[in-house]
C-alpha atoms as a PDB file:
ATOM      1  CA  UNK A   1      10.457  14.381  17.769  1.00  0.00           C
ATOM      2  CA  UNK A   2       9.490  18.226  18.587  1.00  0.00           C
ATOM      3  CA  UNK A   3       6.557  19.215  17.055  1.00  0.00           C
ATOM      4  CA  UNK A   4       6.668  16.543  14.094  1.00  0.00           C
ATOM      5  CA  UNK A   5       4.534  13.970  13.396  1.00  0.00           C
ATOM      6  CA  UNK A   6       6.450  11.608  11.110  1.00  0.00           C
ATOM      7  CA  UNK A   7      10.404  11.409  10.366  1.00  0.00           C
ATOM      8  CA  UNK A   8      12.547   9.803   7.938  1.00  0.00           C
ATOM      9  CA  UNK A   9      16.176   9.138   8.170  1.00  0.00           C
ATOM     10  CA  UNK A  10      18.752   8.106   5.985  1.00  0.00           C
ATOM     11  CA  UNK A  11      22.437   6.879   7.381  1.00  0.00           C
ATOM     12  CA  UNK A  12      25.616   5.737   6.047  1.00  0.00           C
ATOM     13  CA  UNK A  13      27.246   6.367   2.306  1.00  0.00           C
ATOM     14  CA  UNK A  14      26.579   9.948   0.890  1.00  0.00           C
ATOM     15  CA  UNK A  15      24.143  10.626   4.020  1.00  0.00           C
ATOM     16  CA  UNK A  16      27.142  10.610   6.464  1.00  0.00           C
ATOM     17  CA  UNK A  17      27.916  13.938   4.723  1.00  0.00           C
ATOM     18  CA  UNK A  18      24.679  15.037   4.770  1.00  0.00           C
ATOM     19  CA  UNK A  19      24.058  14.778   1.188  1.00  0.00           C
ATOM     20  CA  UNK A  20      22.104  12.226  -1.228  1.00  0.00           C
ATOM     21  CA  UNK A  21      21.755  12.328  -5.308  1.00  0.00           C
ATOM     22  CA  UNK A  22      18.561  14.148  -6.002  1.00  0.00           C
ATOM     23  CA  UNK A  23      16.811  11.966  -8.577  1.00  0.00           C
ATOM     24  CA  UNK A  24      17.238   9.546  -6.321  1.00  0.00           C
ATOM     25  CA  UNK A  25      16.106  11.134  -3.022  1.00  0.00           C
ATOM     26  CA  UNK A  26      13.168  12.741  -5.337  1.00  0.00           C
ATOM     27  CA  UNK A  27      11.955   9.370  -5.823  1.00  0.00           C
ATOM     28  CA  UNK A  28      12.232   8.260  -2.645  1.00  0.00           C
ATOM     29  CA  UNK A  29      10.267  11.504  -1.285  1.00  0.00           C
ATOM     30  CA  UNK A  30       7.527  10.551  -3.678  1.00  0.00           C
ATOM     31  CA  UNK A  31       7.003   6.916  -2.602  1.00  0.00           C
ATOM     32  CA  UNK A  32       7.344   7.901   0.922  1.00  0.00           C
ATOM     33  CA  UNK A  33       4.398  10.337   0.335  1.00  0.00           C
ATOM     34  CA  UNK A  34       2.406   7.899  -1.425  1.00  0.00           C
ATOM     35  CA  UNK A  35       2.387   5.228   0.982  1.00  0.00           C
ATOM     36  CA  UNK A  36       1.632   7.513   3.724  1.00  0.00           C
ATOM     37  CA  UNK A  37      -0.806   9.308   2.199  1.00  0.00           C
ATOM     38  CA  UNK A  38      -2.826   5.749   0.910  1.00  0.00           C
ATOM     39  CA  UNK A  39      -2.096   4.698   4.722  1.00  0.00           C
ATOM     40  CA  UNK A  40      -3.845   7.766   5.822  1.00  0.00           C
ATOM     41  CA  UNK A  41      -6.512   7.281   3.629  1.00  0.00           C
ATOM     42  CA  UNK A  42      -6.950   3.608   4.361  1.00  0.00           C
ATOM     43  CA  UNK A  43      -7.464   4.446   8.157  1.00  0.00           C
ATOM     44  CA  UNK A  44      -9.990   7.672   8.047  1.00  0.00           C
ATOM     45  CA  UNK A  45     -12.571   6.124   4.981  1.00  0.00           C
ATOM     46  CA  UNK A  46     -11.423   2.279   5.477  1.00  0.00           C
ATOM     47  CA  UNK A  47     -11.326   1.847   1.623  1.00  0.00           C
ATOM     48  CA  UNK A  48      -8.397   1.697  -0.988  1.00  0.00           C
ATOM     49  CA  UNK A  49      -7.707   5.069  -2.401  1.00  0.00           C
ATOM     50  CA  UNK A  50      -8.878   6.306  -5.591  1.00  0.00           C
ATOM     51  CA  UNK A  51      -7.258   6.672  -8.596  1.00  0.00           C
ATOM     52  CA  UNK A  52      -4.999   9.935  -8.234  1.00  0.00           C
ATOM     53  CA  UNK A  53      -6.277  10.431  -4.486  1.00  0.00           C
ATOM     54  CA  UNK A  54      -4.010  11.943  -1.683  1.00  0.00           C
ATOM     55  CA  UNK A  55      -4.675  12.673   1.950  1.00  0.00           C
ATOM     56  CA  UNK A  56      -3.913  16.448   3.273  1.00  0.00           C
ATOM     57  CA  UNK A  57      -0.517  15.813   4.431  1.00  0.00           C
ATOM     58  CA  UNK A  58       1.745  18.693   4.638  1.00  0.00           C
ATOM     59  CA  UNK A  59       5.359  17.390   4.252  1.00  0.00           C
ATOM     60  CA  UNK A  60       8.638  20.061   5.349  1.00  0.00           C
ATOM     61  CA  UNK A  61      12.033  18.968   5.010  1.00  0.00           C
ATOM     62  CA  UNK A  62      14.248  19.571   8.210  1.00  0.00           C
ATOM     63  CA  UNK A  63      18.376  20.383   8.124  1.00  0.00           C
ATOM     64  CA  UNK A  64      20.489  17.342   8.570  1.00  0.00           C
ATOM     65  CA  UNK A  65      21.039  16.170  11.683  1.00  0.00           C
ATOM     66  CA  UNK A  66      24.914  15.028  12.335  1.00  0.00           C
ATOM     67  CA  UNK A  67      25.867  11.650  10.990  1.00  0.00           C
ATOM     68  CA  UNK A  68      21.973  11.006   8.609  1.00  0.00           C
ATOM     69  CA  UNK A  69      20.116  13.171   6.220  1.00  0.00           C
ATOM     70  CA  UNK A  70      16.576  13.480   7.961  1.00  0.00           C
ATOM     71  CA  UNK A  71      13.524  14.715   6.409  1.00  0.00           C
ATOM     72  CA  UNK A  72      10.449  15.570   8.627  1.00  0.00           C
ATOM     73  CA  UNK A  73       6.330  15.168   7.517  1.00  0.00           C
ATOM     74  CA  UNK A  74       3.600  17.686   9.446  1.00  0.00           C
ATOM     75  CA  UNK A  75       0.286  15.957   9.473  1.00  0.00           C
ATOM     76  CA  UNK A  76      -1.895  19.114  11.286  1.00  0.00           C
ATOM     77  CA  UNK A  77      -3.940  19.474   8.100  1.00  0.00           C
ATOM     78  CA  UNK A  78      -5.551  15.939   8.489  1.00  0.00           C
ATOM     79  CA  UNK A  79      -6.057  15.125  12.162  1.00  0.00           C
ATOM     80  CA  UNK A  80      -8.540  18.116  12.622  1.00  0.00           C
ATOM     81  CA  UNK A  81     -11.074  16.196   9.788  1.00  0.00           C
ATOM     82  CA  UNK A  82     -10.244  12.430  11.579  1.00  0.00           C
ATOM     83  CA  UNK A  83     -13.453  11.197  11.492  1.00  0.00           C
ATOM     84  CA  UNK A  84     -12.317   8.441  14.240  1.00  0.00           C
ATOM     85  CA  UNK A  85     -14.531   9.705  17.095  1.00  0.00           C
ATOM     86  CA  UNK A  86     -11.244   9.430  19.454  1.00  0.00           C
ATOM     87  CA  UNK A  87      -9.327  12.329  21.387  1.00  0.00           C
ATOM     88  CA  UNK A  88      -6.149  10.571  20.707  1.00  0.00           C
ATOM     89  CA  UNK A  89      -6.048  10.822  16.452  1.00  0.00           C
ATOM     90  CA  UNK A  90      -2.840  11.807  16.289  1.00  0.00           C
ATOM     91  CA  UNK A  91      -1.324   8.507  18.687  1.00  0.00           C
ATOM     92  CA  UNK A  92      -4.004   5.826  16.991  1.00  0.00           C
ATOM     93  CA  UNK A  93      -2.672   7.525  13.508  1.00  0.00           C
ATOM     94  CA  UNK A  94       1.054   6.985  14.412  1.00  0.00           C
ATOM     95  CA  UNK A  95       0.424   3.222  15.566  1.00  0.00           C
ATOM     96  CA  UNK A  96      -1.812   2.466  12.565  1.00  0.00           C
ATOM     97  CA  UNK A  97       1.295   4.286  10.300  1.00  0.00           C
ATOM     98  CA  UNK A  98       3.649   2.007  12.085  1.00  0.00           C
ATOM     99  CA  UNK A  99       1.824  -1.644  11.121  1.00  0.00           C
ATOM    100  CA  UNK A 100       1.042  -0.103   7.675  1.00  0.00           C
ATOM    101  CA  UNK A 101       4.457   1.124   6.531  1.00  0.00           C
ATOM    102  CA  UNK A 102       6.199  -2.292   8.474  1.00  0.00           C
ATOM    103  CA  UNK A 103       3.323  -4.761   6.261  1.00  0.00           C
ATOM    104  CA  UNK A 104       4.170  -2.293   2.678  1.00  0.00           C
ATOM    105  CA  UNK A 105       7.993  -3.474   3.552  1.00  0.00           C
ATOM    106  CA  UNK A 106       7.784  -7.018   3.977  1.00  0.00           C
ATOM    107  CA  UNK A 107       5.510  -7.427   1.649  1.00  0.00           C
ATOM    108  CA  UNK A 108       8.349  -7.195  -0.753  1.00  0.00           C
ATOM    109  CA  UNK A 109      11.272  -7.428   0.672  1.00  0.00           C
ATOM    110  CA  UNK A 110       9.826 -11.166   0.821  1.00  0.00           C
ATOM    111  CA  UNK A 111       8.585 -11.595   4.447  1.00  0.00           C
ATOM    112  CA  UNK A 112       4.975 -12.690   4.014  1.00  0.00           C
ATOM    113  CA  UNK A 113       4.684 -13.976   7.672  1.00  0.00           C
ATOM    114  CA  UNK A 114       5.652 -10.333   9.288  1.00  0.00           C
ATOM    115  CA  UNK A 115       3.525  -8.612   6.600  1.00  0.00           C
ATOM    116  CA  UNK A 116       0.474 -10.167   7.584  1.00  0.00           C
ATOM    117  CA  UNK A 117       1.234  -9.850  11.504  1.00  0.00           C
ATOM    118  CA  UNK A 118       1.046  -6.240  10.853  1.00  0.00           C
ATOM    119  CA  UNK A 119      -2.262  -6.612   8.508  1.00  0.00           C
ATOM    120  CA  UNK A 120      -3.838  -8.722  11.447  1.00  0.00           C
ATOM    121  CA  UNK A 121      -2.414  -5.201  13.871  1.00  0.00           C
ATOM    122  CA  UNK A 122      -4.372  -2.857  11.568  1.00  0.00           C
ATOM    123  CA  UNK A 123      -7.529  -4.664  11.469  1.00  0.00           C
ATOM    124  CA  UNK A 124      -7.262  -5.079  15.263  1.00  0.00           C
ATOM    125  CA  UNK A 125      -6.685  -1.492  15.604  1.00  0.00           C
ATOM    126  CA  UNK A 126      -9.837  -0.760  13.504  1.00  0.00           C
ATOM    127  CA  UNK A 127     -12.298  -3.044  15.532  1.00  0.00           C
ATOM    128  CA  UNK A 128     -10.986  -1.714  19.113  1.00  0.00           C
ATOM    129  CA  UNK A 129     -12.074   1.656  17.218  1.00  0.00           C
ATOM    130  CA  UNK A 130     -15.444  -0.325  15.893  1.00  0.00           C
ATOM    131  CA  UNK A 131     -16.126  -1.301  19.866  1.00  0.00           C
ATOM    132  CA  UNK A 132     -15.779   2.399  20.798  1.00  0.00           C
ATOM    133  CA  UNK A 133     -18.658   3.709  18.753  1.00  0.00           C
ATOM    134  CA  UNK A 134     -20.462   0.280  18.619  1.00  0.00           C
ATOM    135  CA  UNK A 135     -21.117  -2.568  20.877  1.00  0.00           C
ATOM    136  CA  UNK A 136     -22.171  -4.988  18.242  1.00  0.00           C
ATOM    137  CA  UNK A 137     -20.584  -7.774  18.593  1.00  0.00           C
ATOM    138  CA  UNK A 138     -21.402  -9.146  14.969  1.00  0.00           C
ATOM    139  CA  UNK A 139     -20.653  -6.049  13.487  1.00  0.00           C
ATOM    140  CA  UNK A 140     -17.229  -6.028  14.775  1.00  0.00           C
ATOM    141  CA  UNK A 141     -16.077  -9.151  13.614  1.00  0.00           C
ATOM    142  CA  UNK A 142     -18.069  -9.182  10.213  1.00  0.00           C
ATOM    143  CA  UNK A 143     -15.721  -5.258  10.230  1.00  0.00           C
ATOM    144  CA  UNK A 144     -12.439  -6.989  11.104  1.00  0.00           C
ATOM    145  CA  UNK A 145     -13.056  -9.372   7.635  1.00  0.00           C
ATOM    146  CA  UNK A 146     -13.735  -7.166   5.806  1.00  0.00           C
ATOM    147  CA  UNK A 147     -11.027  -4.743   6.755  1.00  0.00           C
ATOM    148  CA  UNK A 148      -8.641  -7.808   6.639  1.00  0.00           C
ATOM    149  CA  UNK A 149      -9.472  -7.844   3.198  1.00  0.00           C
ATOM    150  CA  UNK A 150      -8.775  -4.306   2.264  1.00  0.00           C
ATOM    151  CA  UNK A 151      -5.754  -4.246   4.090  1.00  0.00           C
ATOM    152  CA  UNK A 152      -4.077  -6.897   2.166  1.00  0.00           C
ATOM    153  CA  UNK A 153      -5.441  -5.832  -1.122  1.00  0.00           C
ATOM    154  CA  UNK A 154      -4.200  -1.523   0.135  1.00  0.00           C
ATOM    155  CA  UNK A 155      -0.642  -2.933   0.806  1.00  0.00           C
ATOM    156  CA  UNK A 156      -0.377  -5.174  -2.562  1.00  0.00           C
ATOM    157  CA  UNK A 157      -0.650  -2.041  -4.071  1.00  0.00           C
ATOM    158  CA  UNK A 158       2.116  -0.097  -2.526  1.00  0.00           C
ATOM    159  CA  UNK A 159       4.750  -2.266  -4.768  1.00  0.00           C
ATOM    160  CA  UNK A 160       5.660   0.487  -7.026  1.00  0.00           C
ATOM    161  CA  UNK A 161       5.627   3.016  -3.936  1.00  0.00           C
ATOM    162  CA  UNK A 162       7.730   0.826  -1.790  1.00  0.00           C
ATOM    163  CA  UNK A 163      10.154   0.466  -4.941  1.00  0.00           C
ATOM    164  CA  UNK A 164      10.467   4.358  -5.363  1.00  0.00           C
ATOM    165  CA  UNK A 165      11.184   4.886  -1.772  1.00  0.00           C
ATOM    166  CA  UNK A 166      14.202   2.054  -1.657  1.00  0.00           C
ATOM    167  CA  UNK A 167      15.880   3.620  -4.538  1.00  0.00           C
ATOM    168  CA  UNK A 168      18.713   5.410  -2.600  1.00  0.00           C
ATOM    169  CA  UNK A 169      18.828   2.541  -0.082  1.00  0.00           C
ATOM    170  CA  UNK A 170      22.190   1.142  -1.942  1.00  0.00           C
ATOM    171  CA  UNK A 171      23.410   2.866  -4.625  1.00  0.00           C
ATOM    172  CA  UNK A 172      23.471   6.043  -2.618  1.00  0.00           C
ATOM    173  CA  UNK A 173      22.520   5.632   1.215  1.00  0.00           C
ATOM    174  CA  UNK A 174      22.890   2.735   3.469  1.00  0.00           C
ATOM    175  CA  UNK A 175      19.489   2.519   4.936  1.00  0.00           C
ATOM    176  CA  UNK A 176      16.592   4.062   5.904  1.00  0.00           C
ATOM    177  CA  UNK A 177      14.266   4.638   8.979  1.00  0.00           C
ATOM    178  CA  UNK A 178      10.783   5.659   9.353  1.00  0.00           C
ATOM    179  CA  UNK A 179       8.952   7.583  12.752  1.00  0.00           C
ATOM    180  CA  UNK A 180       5.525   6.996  12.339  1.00  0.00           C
ATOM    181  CA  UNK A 181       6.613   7.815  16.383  1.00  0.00           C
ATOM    182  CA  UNK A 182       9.220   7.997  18.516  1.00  0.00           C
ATOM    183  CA  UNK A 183       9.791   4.890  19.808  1.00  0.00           C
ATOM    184  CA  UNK A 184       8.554   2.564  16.798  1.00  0.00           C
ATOM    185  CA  UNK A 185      10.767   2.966  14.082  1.00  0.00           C
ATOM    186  CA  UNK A 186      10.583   0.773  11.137  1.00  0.00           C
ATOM    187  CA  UNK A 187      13.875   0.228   8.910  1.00  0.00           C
ATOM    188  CA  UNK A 188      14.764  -1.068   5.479  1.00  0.00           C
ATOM    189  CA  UNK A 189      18.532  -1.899   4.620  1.00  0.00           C
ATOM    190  CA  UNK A 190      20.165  -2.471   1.150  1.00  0.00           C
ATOM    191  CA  UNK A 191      19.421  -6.115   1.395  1.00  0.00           C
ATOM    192  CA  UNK A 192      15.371  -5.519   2.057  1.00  0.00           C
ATOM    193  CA  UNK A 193      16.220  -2.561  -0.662  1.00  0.00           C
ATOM    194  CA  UNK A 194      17.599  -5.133  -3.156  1.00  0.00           C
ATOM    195  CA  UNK A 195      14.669  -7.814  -2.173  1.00  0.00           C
ATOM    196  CA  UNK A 196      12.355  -4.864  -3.051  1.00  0.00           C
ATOM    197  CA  UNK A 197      13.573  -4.021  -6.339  1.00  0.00           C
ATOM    198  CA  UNK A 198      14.087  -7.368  -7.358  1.00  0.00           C
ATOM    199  CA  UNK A 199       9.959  -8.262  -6.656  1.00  0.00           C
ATOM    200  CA  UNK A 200       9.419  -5.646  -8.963  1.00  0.00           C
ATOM    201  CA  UNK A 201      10.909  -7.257 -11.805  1.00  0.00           C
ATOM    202  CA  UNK A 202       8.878  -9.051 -13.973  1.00  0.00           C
ATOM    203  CA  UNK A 203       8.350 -10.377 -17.346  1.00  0.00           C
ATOM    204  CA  UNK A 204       5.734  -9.138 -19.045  1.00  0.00           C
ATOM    205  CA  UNK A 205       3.381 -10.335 -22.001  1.00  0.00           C
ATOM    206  CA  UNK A 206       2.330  -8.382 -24.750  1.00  0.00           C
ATOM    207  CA  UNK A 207      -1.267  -7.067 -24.682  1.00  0.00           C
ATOM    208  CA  UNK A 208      -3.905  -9.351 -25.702  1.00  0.00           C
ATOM    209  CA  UNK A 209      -7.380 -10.530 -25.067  1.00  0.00           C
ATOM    210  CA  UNK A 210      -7.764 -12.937 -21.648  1.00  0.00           C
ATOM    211  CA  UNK A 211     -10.486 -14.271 -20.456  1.00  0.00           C
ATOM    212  CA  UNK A 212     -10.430 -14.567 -16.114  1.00  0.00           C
ATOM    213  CA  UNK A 213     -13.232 -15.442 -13.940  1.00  0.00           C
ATOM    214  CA  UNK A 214     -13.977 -13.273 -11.338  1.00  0.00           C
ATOM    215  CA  UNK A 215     -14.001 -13.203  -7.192  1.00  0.00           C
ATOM    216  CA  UNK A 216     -17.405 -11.994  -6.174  1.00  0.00           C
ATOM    217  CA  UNK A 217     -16.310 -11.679  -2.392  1.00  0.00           C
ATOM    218  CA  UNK A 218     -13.634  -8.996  -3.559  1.00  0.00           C
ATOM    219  CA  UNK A 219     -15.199  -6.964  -5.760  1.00  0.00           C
ATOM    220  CA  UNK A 220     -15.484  -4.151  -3.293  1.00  0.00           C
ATOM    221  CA  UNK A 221     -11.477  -2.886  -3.450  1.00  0.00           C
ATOM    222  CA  UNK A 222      -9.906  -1.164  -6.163  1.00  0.00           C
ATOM    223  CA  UNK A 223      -7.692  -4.105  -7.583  1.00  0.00           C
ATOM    224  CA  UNK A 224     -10.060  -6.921  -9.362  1.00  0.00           C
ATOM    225  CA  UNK A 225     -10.029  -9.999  -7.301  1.00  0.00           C
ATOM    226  CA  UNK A 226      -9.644 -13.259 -10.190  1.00  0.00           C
ATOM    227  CA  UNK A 227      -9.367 -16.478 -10.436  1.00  0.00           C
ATOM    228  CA  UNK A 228      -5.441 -17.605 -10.889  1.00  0.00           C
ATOM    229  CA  UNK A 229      -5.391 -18.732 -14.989  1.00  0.00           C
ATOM    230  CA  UNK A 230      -2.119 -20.746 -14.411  1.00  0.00           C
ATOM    231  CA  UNK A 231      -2.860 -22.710 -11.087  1.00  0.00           C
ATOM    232  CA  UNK A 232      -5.450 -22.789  -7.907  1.00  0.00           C
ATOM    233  CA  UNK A 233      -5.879 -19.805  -6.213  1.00  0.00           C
ATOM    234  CA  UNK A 234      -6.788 -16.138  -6.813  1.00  0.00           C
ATOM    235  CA  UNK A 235      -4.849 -13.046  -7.936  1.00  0.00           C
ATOM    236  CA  UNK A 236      -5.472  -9.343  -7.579  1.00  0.00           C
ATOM    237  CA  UNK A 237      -5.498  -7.868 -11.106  1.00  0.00           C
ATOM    238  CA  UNK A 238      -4.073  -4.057 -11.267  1.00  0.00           C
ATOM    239  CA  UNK A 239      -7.073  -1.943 -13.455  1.00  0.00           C
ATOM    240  CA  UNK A 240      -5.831   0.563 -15.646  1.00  0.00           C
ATOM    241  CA  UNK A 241      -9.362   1.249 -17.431  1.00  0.00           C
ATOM    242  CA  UNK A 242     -10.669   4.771 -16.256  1.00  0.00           C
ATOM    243  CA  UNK A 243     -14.077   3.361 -16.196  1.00  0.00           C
ATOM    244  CA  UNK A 244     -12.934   1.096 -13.291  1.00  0.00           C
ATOM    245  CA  UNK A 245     -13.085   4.358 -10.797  1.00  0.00           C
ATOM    246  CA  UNK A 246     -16.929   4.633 -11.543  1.00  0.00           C
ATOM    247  CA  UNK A 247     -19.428   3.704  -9.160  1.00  0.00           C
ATOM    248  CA  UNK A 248     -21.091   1.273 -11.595  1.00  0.00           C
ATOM    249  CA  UNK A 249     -18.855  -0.427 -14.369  1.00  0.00           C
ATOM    250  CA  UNK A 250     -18.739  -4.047 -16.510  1.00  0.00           C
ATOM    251  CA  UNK A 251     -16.011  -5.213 -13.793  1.00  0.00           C
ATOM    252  CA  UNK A 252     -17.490  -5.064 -10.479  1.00  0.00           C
ATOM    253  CA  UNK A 253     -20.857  -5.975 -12.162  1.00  0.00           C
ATOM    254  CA  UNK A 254     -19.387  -9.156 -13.342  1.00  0.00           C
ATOM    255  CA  UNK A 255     -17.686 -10.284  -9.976  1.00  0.00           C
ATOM    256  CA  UNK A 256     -21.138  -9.604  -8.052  1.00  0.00           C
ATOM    257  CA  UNK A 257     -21.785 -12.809  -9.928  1.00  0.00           C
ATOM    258  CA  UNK A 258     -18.498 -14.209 -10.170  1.00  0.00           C
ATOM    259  CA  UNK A 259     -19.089 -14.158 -14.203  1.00  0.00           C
ATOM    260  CA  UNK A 260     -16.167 -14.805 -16.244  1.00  0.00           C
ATOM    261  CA  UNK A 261     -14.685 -11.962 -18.097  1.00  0.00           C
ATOM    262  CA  UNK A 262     -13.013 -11.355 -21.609  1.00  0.00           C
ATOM    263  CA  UNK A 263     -10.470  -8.070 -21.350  1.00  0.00           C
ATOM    264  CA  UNK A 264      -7.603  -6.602 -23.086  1.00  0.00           C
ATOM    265  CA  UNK A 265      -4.469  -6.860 -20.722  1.00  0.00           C
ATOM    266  CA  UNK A 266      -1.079  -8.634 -20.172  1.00  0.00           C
ATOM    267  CA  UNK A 267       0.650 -11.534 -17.572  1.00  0.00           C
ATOM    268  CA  UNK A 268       3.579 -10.644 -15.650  1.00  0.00           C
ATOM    269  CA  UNK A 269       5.999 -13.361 -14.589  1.00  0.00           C
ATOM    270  CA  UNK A 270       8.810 -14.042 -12.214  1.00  0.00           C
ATOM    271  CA  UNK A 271      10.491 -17.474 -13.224  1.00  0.00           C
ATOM    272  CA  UNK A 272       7.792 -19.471 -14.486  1.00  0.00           C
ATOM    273  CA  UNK A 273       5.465 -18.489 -11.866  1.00  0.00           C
ATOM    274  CA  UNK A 274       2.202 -15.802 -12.676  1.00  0.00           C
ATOM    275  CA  UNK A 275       2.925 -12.912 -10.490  1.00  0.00           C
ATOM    276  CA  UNK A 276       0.552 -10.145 -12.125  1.00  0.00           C
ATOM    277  CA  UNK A 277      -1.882  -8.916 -14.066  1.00  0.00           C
ATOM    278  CA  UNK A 278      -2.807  -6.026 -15.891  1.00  0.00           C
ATOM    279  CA  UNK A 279      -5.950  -4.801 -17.078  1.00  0.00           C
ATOM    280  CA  UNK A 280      -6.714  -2.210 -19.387  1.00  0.00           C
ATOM    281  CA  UNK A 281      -9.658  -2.421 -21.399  1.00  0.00           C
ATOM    282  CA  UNK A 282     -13.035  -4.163 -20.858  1.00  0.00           C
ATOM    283  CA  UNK A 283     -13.947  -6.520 -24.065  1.00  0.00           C
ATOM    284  CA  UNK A 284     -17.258  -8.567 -22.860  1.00  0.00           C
ATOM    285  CA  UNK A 285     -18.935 -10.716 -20.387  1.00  0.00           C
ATOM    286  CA  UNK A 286     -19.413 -14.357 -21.405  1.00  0.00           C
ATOM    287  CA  UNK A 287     -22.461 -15.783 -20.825  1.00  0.00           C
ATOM    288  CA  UNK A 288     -22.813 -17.818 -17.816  1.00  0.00           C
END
């Protein structure tokens, strides 16, 4: 890969000559920047981004290379800040930008089981780091938890980034391939393309006051971790407030104490099943 640090190919359809429809490549370019940039920053701080965050990645577009259309990423500006303690950055980077961008993928394209094989890689990757600076035992595993959890909570919120990227896959290109390195490509096709899209599809209520009680044990990531309204379980609600990004606000408050919660927001649904929801206004606390 020369000097580059990340690569992204596109074959078949309008690729083969080397072209691609520019909305659609546009969109692509910015979903491919957002999930590498939340990967980055998911690895160095080992926390979901913040609102309207991006890591220091310098991205510069190659010529086509015979038979694709190939785009290539720098990341120099970041690995010099790394605060990973290890002389090999750049290769734990690439691996760690493999498992993320292969869980973001088949997380919807509708392959749960691979998804959280490369979840399981990430927070494996993080505790070998853990063992390096730290031979805590305890600390380790109580790490690779809690890591586990922010992992799976970082790459449920990629869905409208992995939907951006796949929009060529199809109408214009054939597939696509990512290089986090060399020799560990990860690939979507127009079927995990179509699988993509179609996740993102939901039916939506209209906004209107809800009352959910909260997960206490999740309040530390950027979604809101609830209790599912419709059936057993939990869901991660997607926070539009702007008080949400400050250190101290009514939501994690209230799911320190797993308190249940009046808000303004609306229910997404695919079939008859609840598949999101979306907050964006805090209303009250009810009284436990």
């Amino acid at each position: 890969m020369d000097d580059a640090d990340f690569r992204i190919v596109y074959k078949g359809g309008e690729a083969d000559q080397h072209q691609m429809d520019m909305r659609m490549l546009a969109l692509s370019m910015l979903g491919a920047e957002r999930i590498i940039s939340d990967g980055l920053i998911v690895l160095v701080y080992g926390r979901l981004p913040k609102r309207g965050e991006r890591a220091p990645v310098i991205a510069k577009a190659k010529e086509p290379a015979a038979g694709s259309l190939e785009l290539i990423s720098f990341f120099n500006a970041i690995f010099g800040t790394l605060p990973l303690g290890l002389p090999l950055a750049k290769e734990l980077a690439s691996h760690f930008l493999e498992e993320w961008w292969k869980a973001v993928i088949a997380r919807f394209s509708g392959k749960p089981d691979v998804a959280e094989a490369a979840i399981k890689a990430m927070a494996e990757m993080n505790r070998d780091h853990l063992a390096a600076r730290d031979a805590n035992d305890q600390r380790r595993h109580e790490e690779f938890m809690a890591m586990i959890d922010v992992f799976r909570a970082a790459v449920a919120g990629q869905q409208r980034a992995a939907e951006q990227f796949a929009t060529p896959i199809g109408p214009s290109v054939h597939n696509a391939t990512v290089f986090p390195s060399l020799d560990r490509p990860v690939t979507i096709d127009t079927s995990d393309a179509e699988a993509i899209r179609d996740a993102a599809k939901l039916e939506w209520t209209s906004l209107r006051e809800m009352t959910l009680r909260t997960d206490g044990f999740r309040f530390h990531t950027n979604g809101l971790s609830i209790e599912n309204p419709d059936q057993n379980g939990f869901l991660m609600a997607r926070v539009r407030d702007p008080s949400f990004d400050e250190p101290s606000n009514p939501y994690t408050e209230a799911a320190q104490r797993r308190a249940e919660i009046v808000v303004l927001g609306r229910q997404g649904y695919k079939g008859s099943t609840l598949a999101g929801i979306e907050i964006v206004d805090f209303v009250r606390e009810n009284p436990l």
